[in-house]
C-alpha atoms as a PDB file:
ATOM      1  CA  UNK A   1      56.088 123.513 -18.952  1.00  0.00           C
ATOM      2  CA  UNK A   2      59.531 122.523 -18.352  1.00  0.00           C
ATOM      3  CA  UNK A   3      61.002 119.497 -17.701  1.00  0.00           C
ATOM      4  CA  UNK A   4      62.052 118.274 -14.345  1.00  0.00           C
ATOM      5  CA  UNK A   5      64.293 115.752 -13.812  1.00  0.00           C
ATOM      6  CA  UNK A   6      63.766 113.474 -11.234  1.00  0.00           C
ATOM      7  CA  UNK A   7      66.713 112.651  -9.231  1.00  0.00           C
ATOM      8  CA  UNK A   8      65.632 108.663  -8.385  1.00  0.00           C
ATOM      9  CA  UNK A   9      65.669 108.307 -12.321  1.00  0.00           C
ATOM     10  CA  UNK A  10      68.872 106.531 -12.281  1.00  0.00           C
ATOM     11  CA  UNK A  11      67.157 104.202 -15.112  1.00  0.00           C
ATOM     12  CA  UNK A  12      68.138 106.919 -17.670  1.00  0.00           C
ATOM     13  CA  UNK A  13      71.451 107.340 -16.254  1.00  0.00           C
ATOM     14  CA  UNK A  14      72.549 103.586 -16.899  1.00  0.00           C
ATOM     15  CA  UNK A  15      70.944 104.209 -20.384  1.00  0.00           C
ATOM     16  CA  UNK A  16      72.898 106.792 -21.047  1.00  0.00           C
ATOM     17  CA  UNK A  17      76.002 105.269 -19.553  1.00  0.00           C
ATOM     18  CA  UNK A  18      75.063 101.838 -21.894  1.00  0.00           C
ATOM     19  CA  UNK A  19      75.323 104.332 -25.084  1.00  0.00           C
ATOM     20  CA  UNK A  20      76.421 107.821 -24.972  1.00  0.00           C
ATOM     21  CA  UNK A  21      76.474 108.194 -28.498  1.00  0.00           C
ATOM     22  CA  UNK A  22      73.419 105.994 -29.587  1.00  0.00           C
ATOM     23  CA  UNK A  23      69.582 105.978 -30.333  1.00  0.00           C
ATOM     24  CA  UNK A  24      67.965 107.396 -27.082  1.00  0.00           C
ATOM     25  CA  UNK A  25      64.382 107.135 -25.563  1.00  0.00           C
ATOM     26  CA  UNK A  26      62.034 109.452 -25.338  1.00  0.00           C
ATOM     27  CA  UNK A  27      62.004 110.510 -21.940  1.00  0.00           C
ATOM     28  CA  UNK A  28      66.316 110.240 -21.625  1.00  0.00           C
ATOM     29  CA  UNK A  29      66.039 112.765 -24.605  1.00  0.00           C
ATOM     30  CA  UNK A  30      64.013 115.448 -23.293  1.00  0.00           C
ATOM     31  CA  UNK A  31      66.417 114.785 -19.657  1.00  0.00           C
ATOM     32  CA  UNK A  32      69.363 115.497 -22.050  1.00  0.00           C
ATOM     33  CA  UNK A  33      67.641 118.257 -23.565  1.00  0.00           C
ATOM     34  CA  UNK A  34      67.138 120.164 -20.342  1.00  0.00           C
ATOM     35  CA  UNK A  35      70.265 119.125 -19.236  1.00  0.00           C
ATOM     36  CA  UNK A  36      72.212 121.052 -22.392  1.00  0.00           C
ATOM     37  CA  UNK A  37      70.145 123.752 -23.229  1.00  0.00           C
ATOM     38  CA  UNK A  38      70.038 126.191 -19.823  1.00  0.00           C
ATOM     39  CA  UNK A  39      71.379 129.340 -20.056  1.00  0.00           C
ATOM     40  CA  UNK A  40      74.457 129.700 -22.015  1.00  0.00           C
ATOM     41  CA  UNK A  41      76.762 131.179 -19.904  1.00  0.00           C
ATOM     42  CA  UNK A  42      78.987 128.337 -18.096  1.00  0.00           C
ATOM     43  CA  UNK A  43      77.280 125.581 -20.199  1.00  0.00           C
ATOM     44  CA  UNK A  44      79.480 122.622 -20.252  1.00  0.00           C
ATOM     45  CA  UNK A  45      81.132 122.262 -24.004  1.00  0.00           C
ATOM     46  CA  UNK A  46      83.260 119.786 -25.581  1.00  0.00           C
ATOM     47  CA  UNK A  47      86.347 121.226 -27.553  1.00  0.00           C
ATOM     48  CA  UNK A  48      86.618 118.692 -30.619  1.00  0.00           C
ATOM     49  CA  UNK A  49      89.031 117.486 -32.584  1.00  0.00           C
ATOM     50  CA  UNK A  50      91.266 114.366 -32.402  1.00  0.00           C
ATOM     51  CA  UNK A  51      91.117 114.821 -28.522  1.00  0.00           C
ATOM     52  CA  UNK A  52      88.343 116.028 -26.491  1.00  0.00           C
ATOM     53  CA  UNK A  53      88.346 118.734 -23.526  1.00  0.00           C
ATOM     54  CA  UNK A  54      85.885 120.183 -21.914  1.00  0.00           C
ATOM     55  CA  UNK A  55      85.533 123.915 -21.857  1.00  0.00           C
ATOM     56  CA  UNK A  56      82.822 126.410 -20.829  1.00  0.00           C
ATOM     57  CA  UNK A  57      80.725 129.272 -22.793  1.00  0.00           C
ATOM     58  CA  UNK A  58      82.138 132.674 -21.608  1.00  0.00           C
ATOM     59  CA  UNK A  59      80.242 135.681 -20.419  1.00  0.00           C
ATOM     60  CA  UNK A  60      80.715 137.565 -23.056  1.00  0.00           C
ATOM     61  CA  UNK A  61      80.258 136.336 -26.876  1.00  0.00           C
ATOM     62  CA  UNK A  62      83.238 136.333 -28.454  1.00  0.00           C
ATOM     63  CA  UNK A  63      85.676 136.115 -25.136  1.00  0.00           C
ATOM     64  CA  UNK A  64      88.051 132.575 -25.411  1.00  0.00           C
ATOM     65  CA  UNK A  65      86.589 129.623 -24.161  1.00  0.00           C
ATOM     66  CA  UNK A  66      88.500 128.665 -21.056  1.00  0.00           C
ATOM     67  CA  UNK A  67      89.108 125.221 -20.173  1.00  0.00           C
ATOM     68  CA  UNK A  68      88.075 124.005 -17.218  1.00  0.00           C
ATOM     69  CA  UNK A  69      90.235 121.458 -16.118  1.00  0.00           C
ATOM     70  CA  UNK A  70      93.630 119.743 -17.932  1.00  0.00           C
ATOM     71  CA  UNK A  71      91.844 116.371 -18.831  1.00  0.00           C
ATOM     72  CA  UNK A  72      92.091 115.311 -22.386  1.00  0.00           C
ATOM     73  CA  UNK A  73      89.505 112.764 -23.268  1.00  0.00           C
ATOM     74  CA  UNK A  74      90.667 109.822 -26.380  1.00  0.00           C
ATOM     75  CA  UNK A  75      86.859 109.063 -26.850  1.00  0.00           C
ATOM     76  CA  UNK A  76      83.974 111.068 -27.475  1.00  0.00           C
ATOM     77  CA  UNK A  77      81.844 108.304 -25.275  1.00  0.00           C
ATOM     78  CA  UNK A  78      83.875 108.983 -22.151  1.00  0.00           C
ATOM     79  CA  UNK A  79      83.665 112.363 -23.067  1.00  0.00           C
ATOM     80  CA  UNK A  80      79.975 112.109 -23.238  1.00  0.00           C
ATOM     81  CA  UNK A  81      79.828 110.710 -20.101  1.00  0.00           C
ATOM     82  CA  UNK A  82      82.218 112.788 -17.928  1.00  0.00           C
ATOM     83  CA  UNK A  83      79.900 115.910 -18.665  1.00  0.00           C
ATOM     84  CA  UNK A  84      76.390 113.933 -18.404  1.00  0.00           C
ATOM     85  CA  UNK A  85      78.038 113.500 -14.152  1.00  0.00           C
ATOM     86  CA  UNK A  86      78.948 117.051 -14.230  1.00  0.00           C
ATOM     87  CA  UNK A  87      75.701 118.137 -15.815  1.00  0.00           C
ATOM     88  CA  UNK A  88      73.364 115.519 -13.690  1.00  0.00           C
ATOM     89  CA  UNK A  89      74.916 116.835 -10.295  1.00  0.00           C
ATOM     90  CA  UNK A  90      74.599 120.581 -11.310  1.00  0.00           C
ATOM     91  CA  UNK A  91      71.348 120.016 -12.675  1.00  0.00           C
ATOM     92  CA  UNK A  92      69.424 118.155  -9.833  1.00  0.00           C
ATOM     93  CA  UNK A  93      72.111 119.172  -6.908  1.00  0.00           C
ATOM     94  CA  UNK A  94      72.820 114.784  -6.552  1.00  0.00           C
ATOM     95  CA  UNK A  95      75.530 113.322  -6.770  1.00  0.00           C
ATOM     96  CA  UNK A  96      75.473 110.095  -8.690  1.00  0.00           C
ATOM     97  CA  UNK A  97      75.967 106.457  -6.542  1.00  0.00           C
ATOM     98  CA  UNK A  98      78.958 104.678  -7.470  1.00  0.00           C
ATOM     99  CA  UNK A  99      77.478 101.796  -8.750  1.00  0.00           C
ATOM    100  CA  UNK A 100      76.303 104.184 -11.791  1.00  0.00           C
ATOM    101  CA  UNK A 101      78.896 106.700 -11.744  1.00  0.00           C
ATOM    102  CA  UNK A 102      81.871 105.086 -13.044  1.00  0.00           C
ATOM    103  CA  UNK A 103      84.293 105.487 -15.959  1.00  0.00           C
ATOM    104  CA  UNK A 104      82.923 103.661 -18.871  1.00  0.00           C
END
């Protein structure tokens, strides 16, 4: 059975926001889990390296990467978090309230 995330679950949003890059619960796990692992083509990537930016899994294997926008992120965290609010709306079609959607 897959997992379905639950839109009113804005509990696991503000743990995520608290720690992007720590220990996670169970249940934020498998949202993150069926959050990053759909179908490959136009999943949300992170291009490493001293500077993050977000690119995009092409069509075809093999094709370049394309960026998607001209943002360069300094920390992995607000990396992290900038695709968890582009995931989370494309995921469950909600946008996030702005008293959990803001920069870190």
């Amino acid at each position: 059975m897959r997992y379905v995330i639950d839109p009113s679950r804005l509990d696991l949003v503000e743990e995520f926001r608290a720690s992007p890059l720590g220990v996670h619960s169970p249940e934020l796990r498998k949202l993150l889990a069926r959050m990053r692992w759909g179908r490959p083509e136009g999943r949300l990537v992170l291009e490493p390296g001293r500077a993050w930016r977000l690119s995009c899994i092409p069509k075809r294997r093999g094709d370049p990467m394309p960026f998607v926008d001209d943002r360069v992120f300094t920390s992995l965290a607000e990396a992290e978090w900038h695709v968890f609010k582009l995931r989370w709306q494309e995921t469950t079609g909600a946008t996030l309230p702005a008293e959990v959607s803001g920069d870190l």
